[in-house]
Protein backbone atom coordinates (compact mmCIF):
# COMPACT_ATOMS: atom_id res chain seq x y z
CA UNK A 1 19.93 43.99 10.44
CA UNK A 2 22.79 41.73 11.69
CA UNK A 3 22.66 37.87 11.61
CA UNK A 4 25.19 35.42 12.96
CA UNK A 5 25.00 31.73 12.90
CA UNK A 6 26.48 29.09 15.12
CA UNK A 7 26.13 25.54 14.75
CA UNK A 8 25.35 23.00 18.01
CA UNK A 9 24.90 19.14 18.31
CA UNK A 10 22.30 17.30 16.36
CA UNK A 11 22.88 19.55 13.21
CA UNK A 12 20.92 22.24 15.48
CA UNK A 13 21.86 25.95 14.40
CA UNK A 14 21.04 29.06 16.38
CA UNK A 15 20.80 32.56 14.62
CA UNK A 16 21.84 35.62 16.48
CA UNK A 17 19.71 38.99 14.83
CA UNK A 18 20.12 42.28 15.16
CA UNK A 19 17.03 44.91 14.75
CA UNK A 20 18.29 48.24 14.46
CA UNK A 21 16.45 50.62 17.47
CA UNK A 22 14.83 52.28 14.29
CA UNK A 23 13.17 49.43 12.83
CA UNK A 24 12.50 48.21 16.08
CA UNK A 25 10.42 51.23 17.06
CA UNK A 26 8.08 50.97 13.91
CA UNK A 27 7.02 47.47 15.39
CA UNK A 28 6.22 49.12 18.11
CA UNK A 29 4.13 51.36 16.74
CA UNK A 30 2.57 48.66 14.72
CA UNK A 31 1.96 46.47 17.80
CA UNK A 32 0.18 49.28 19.44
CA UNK A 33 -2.26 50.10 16.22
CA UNK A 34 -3.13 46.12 16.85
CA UNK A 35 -3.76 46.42 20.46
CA UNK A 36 -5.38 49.79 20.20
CA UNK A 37 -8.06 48.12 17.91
CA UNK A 38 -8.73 44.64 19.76
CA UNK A 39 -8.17 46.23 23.71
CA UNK A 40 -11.64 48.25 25.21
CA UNK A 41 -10.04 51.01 26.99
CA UNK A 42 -12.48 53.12 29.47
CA UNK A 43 -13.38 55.84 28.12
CA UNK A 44 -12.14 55.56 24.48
CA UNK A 45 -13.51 53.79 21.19
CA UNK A 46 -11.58 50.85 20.41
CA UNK A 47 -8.39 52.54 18.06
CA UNK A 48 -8.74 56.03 19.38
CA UNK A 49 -6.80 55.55 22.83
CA UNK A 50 -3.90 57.39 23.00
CA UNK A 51 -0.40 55.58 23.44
CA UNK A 52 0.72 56.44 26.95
CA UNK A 53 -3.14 55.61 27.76
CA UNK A 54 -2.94 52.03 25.94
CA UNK A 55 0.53 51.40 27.82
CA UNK A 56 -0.62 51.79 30.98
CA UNK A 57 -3.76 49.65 30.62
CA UNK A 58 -1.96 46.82 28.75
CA UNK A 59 1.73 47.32 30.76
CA UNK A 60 4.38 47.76 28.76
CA UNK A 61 5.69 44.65 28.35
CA UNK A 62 2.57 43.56 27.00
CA UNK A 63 3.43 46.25 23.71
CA UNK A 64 7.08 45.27 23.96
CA UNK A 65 6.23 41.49 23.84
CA UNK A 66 3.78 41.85 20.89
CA UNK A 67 6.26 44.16 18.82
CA UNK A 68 8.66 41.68 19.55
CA UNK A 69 6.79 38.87 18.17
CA UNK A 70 6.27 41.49 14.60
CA UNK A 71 9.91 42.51 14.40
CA UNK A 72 10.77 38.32 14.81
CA UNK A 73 8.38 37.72 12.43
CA UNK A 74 9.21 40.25 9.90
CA UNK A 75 13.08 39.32 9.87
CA UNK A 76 13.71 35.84 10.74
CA UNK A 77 12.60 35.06 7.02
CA UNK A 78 15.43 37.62 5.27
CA UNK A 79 18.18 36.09 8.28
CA UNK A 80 17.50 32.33 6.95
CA UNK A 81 17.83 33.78 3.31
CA UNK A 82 21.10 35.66 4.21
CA UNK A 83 22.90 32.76 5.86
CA UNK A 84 21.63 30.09 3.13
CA UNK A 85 19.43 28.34 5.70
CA UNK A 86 16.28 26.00 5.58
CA UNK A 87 14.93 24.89 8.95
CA UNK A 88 13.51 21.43 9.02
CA UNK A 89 11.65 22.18 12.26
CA UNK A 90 9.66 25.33 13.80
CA UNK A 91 12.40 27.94 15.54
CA UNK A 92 12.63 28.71 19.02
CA UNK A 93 12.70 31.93 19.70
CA UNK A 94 14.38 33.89 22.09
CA UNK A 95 14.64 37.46 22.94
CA UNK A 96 18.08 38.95 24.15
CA UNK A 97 18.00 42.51 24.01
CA UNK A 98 14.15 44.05 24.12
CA UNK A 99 13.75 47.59 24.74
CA UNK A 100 12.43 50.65 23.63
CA UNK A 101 15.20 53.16 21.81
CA UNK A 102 17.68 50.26 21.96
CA UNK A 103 18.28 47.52 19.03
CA UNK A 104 16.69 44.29 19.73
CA UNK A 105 18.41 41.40 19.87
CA UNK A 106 17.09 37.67 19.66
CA UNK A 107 18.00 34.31 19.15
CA UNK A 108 16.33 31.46 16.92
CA UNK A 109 17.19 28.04 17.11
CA UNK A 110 16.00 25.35 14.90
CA UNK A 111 17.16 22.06 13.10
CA UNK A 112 18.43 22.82 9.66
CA UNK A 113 18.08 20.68 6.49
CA UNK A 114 21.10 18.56 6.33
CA UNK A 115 23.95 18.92 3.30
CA UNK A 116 22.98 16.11 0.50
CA UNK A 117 25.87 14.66 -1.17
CA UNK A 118 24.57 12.86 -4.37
CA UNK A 119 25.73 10.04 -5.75
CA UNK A 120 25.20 8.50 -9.28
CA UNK A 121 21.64 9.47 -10.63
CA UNK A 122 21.64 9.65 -14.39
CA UNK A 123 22.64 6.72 -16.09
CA UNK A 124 21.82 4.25 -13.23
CA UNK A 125 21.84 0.46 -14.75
CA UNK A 126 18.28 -1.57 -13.70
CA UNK A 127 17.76 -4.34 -15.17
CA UNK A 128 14.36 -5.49 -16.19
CA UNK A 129 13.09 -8.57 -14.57
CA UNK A 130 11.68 -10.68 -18.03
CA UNK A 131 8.82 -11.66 -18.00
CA UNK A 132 6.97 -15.16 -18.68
CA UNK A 133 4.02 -17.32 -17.73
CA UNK A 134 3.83 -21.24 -17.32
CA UNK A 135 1.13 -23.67 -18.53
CA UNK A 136 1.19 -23.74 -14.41
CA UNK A 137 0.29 -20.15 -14.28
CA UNK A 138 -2.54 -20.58 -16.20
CA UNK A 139 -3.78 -23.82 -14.49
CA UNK A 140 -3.71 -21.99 -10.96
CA UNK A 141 -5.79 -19.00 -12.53
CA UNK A 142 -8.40 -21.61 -13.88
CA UNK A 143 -8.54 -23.67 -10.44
CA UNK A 144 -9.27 -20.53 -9.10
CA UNK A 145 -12.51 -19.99 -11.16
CA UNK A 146 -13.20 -23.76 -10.21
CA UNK A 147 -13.33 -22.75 -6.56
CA UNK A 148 -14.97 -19.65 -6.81
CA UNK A 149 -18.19 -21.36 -9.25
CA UNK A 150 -17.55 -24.36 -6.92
CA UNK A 151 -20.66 -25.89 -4.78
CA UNK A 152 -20.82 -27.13 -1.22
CA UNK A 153 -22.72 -30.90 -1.10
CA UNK A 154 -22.85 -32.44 2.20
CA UNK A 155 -19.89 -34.98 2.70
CA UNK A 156 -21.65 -38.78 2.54
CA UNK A 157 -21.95 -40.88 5.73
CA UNK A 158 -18.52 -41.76 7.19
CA UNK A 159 -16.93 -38.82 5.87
CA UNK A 160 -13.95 -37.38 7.67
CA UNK A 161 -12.94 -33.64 7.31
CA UNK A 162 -10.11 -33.03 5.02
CA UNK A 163 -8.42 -29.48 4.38
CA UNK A 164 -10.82 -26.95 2.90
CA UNK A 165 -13.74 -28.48 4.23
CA UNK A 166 -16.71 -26.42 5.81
CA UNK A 167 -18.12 -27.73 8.94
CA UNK A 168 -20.13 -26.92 11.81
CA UNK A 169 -18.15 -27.24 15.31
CA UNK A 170 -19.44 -27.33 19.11
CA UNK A 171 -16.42 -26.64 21.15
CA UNK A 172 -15.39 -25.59 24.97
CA UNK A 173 -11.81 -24.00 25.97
CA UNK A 174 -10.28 -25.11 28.69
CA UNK A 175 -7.07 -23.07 30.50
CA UNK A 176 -5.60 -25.64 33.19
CA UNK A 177 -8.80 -27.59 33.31
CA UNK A 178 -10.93 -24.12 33.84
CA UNK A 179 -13.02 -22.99 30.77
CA UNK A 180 -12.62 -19.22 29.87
CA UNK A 181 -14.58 -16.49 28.87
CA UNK A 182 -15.33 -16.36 25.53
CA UNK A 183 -13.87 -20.16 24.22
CA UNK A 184 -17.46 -22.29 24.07
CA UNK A 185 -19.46 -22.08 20.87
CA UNK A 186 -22.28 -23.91 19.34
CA UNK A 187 -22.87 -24.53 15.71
CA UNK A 188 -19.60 -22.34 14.97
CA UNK A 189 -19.17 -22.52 11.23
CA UNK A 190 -15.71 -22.84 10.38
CA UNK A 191 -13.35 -23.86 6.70
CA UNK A 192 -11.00 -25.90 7.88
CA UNK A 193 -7.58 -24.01 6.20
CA UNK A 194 -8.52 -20.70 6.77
CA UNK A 195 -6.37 -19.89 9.48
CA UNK A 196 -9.35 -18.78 11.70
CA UNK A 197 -9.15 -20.04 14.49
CA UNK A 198 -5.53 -20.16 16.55
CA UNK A 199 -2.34 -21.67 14.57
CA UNK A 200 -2.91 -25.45 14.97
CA UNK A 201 -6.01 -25.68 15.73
CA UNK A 202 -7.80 -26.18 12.39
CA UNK A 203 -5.20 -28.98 11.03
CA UNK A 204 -6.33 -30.83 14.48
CA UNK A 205 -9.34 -31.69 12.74
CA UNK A 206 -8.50 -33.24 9.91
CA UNK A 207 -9.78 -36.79 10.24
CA UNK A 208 -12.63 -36.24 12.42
CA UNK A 209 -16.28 -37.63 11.20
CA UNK A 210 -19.46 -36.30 11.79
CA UNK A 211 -20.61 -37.22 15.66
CA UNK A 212 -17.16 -37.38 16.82
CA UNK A 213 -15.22 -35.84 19.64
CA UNK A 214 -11.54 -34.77 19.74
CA UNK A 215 -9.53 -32.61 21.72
CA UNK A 216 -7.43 -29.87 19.95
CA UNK A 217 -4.36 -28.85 21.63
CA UNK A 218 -3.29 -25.46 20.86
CA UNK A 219 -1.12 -22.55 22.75
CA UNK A 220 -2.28 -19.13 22.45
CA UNK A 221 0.32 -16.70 21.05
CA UNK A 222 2.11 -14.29 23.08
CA UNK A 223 1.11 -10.96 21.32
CA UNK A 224 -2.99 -12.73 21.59
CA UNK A 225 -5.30 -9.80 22.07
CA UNK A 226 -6.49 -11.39 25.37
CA UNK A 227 -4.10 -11.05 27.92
CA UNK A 228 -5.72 -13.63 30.32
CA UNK A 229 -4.80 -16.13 27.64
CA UNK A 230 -1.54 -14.60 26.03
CA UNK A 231 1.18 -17.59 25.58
CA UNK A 232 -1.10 -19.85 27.74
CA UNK A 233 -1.80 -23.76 27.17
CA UNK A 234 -4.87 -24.78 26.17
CA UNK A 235 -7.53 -27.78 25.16
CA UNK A 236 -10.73 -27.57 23.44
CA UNK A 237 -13.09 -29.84 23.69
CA UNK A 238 -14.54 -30.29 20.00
CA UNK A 239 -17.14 -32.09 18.21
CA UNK A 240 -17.85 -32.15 14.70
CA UNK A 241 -21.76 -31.21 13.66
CA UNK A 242 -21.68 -31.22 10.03
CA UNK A 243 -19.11 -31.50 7.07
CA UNK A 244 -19.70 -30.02 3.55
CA UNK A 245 -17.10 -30.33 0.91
CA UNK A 246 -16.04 -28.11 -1.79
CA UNK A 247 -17.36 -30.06 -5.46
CA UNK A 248 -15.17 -27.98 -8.44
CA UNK A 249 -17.03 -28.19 -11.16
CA UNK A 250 -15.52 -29.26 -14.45
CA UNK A 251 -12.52 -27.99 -16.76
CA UNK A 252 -14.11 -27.72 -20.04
CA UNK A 253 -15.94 -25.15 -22.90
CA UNK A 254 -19.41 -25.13 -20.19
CA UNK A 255 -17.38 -23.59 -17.64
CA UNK A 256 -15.66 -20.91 -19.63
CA UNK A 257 -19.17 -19.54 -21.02
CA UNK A 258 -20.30 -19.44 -17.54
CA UNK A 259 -17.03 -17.14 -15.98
CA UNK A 260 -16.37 -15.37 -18.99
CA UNK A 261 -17.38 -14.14 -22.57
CA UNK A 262 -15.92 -17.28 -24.21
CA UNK A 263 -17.27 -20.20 -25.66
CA UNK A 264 -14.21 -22.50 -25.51
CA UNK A 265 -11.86 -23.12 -22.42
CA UNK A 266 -8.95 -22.79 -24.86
CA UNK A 267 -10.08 -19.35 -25.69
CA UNK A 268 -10.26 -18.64 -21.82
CA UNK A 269 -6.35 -20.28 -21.50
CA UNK A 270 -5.10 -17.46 -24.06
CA UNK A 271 -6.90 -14.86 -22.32
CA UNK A 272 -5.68 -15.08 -19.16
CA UNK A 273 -2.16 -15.86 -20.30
CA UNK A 274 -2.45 -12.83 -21.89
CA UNK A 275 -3.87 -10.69 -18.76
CA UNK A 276 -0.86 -12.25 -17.02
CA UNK A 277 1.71 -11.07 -19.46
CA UNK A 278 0.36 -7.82 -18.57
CA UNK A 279 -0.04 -7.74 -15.33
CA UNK A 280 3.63 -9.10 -15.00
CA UNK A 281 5.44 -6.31 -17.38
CA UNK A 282 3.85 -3.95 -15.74
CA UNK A 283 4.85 -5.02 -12.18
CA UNK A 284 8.37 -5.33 -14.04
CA UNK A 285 8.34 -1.71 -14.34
CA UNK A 286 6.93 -0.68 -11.53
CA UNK A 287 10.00 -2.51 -9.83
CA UNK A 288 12.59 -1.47 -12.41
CA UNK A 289 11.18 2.17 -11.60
CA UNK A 290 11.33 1.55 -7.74
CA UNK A 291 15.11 0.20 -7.91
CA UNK A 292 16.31 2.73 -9.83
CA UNK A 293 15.04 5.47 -7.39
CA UNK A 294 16.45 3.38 -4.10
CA UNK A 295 19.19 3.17 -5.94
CA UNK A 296 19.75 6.92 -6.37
CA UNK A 297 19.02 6.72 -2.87
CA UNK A 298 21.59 4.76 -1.63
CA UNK A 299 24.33 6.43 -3.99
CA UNK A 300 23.39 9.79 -1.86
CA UNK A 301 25.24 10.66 1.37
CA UNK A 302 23.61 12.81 3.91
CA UNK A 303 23.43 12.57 7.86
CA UNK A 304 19.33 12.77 8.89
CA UNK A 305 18.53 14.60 11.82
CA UNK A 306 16.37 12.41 14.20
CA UNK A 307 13.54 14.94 14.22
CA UNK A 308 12.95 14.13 10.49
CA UNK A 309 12.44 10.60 11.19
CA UNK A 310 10.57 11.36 14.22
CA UNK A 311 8.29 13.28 12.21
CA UNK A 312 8.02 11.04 9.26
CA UNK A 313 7.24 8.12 11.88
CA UNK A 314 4.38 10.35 12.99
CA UNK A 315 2.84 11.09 9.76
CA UNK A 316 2.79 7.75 9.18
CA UNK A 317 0.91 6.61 11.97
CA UNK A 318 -1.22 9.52 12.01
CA UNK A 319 -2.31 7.92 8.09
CA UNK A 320 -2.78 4.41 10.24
CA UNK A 321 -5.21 5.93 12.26
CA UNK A 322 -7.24 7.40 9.36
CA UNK A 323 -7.42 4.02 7.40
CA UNK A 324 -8.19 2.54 11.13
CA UNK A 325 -11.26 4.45 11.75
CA UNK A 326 -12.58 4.79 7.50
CA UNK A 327 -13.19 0.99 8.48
CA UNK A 328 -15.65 2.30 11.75
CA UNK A 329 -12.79 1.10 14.67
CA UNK A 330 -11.06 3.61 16.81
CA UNK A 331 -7.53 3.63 16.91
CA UNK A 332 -7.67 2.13 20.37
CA UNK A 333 -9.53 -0.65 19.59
CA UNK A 334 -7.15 -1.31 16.61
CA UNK A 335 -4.26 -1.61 19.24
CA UNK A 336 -5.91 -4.10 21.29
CA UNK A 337 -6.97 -6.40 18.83
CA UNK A 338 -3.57 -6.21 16.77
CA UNK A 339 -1.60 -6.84 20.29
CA UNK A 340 0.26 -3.77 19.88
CA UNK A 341 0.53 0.00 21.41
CA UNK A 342 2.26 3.05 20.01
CA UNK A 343 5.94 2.76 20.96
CA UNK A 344 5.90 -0.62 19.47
CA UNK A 345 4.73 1.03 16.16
CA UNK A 346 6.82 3.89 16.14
CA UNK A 347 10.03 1.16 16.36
CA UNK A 348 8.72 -1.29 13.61
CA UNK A 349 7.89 2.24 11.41
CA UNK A 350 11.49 3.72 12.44
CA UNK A 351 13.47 2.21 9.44
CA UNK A 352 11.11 2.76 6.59
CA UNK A 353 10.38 6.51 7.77
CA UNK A 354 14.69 7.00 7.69
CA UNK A 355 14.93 5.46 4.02
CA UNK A 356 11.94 7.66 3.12
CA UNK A 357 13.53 10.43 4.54
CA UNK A 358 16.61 9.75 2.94
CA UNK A 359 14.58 9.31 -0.44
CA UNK A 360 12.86 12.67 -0.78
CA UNK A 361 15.66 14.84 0.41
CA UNK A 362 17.80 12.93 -2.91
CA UNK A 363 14.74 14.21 -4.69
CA UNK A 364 14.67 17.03 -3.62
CA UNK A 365 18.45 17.98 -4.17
CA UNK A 366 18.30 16.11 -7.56
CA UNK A 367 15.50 18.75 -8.93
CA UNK A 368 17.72 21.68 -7.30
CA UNK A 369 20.73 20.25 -9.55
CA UNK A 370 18.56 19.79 -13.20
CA UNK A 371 16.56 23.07 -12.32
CA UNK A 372 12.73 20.98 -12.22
CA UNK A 373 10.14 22.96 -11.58
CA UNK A 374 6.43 22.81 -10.96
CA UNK A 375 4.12 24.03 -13.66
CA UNK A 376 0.41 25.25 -13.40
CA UNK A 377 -0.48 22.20 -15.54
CA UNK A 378 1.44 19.93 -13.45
CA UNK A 379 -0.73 20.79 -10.35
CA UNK A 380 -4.15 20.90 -12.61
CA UNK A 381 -3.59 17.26 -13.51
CA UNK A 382 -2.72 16.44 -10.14
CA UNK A 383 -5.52 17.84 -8.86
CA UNK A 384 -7.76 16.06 -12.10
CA UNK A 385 -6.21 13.05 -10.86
CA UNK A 386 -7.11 13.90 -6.59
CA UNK A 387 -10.86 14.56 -7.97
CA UNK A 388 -11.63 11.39 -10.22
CA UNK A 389 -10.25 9.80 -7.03
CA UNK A 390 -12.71 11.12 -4.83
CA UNK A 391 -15.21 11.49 -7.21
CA UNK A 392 -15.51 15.43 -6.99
CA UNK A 393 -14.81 17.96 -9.20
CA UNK A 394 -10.94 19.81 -9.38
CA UNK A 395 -12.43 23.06 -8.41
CA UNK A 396 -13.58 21.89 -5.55
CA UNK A 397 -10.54 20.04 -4.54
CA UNK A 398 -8.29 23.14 -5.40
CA UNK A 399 -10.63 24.94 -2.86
CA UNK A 400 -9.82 22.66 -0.09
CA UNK A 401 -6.44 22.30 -1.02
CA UNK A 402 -6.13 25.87 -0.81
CA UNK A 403 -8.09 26.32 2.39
CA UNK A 404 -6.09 23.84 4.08
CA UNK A 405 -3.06 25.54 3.27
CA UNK A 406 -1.55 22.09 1.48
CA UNK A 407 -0.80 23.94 -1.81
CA UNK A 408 3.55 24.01 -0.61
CA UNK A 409 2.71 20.01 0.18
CA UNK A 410 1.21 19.33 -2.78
CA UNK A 411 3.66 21.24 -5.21
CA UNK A 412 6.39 19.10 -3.38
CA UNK A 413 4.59 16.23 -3.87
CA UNK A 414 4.24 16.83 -7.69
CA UNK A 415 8.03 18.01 -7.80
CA UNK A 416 9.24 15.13 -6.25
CA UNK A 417 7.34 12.81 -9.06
CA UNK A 418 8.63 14.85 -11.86
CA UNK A 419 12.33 14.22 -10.34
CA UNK A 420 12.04 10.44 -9.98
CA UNK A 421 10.42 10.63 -13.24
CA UNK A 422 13.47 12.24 -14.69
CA UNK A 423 16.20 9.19 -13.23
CA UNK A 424 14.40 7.05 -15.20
CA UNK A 425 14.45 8.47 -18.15
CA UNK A 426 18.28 8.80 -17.69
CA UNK A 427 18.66 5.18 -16.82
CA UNK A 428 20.97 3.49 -18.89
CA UNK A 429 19.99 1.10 -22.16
């Protein structure tokens, strides 16, 4: 076999192979075993007709074609190995030279995996945010158990709403003095804060009593799922039903035996300062780990090709649509009521699938460079860790795995932890 290599635009490369007339004639043979036993011929069991038989039923570029597509097969793998190559896309294949007696000749072009340059990745300086939390912090934690254990009295008589409020609300939209479809409710319960209704609405009601009438101007936004109303002016004709306001009840020992497993609010303080502290160092980390791997990242030189990105962008919208229709909506119906269609995804997904790109390929070259490989018990306890997810055992997630034909993903996936594992352990003191 003979291999060539020529490189074209967007880091494309196309392999010129020669198949001696030898080799080439045992695919033949081999492509005519598989016809033989898949083809009825008249007048023969399937397997037992004889070659010149088989050719003239199928046509001869039928045999040619298919022992083209088993010498291709057979030696595109040893070319790639003999030229140092690694294709980042499927090849196209092309045949040059096909005939019987004669060497065949093809050509296969693909994208190749682009040169990494690293940078600096051992010995990378992060600092550690520190960490600390406020009388403040605490105070906001404890307000929130106030609101949640809080209870809803009805506001007294010449009450006006104020910000947090729940009322009841009669309303009726009005376009350019025409109600719409869709903008007249009755009874519509509504907290007054919760950004439910369109931006400026709610604050528009602030000051209203029970009984009383007020028209909210608003203007629908220009993305608004409704495209009748997109960007338009509009009034609403609103009155006021019923107010309830929010009673917190009190700050003291009572309300700490009632949200927790203290007797004494001060008890409750320390506690949640200390869940805090926690929660804090270990965000800490988590950001000192994700620095130090973007900044590997950045330190590394290497020029993407756009079908990587493309690619990446597509994986990640094809993960969109999953989580989209786990919570029962179609992807369609996502689009609509998010204002949005596919090309405006793919754009707003472009930059973050580039510097993900960018991100495993340092990875990847990084475990190439400190020799890190993938154990049996590194994919066991990834695949422990896949099953307590989903709540099934690891045999039966290896099955699938295997099935599926992820077991190359997931060993990449583990690799790729173990190397950003290693920068930080090399990052500097």
């Amino acid at each position: 076999m003979k291999v060539s290599s020529e490189k074209i635009e967007n880091q494309q490369v196309v392999l010129t192979i020669e198949v001696e007339a030898a080799e080439f004639g045992k695919a033949i043979d081999r492509a005519a075993k598989n016809i033989a036993a898949r083809v009825n011929v008249p007048g023969f069991r399937k397997g037992k007709a004889p070659r010149n038989i088989l050719e003239r039923h199928v046509g001869k570029d039928y045999l040619l074609q298919e022992a083209f597509d088993i010498a291709s097969r057979n030696t595109f793998a040893d070319a790639l190995k003999e030229e140092s190559l690694e294709p980042v896309t499927q090849p196209e294949i092309d045949a040059v030279t096909m005939e019987e007696g004669k060497d065949l000749v093809y050509k296969a072009t693909f994208t190749q995996r682009p040169e990494v340059q690293l940078g600096e990745y051992k010995g990378l300086k992060v600092d550690k945010e520190e960490v600390s939390v406020s009388d403040d912090d605490v105070a906001h934690e404890l307000h929130h158990m106030q609101e949640h254990h809080a209870k809803m009295v009805d506001a007294a008589e010449g009450d006006a709403v104020v910000d947090g409020d729940f009322i009841t609300l009669d309303f009726k939209g009005y376009v350019n003095d025409e109600a719409f479809e869709g903008g007249e409710g009755k009874d519509y319960p509504l907290q007054i804060g919760s950004g439910s209704f369109i931006p400026g609405f709610e604050e528009q009601l602030v000051g209203v009593k029970v009984g009383e009438q007020k028209d909210v101007n608003v203007k629908f936004p220009e993305e608004y799922h409704a495209e009748n109303l997109a960007g338009k002016d509009a009034k609403f004709d609103c009155t006021v039903r019923s107010i309830k306001h929010r009673e917190l009840p009190e700050l003291n020992d009572e309300l700490a035996k009632k949200v927790s497993s203290f007797d004494t609010l001060d008890a409750l303080k320390e506690d949640i300062k200390k869940n805090l502290i926690e929660t804090r160092e270990k965000k800490a980390e988590n950001d000192r780990r994700t620095a130090a791997i973007e900044k590997a990242t950045e330190n590394t030189k290497v020029d993407i090709p756009e079908v990587m990105v493309d690619n990446r962008v597509n994986h990640m919208i094809d993960e969109l649509r999953l989580r989209v229709e786990q919570q029962g909506l179609s992807f369609e119906q996502y689009l609509q009521f998010s204002g949005t269609d596919i090309s405006k995804i793919k754009e707003e997904y472009r930059d973050v699938a580039a510097k993900n790109v960018k991100m495993d390929l340092m990875l990847e070259e990084v475990a190439k460079e400190e020799d890190i490989k993938v154990e049996a018990s590194d994919l066991d306890a990834e695949v422990a860790m896949m099953a307590a997810a989903y709540g099934a055992s690891p045999k039966d997630v290896a099955k699938i795995i295997r099935e599926q034909g992820r077991l190359a993903d997931l060993v990449a996936t583990v690799q790729r932890r173990k190397t950003a594992q290693f920068i930080i352990d090399n990052l500097a003191e």
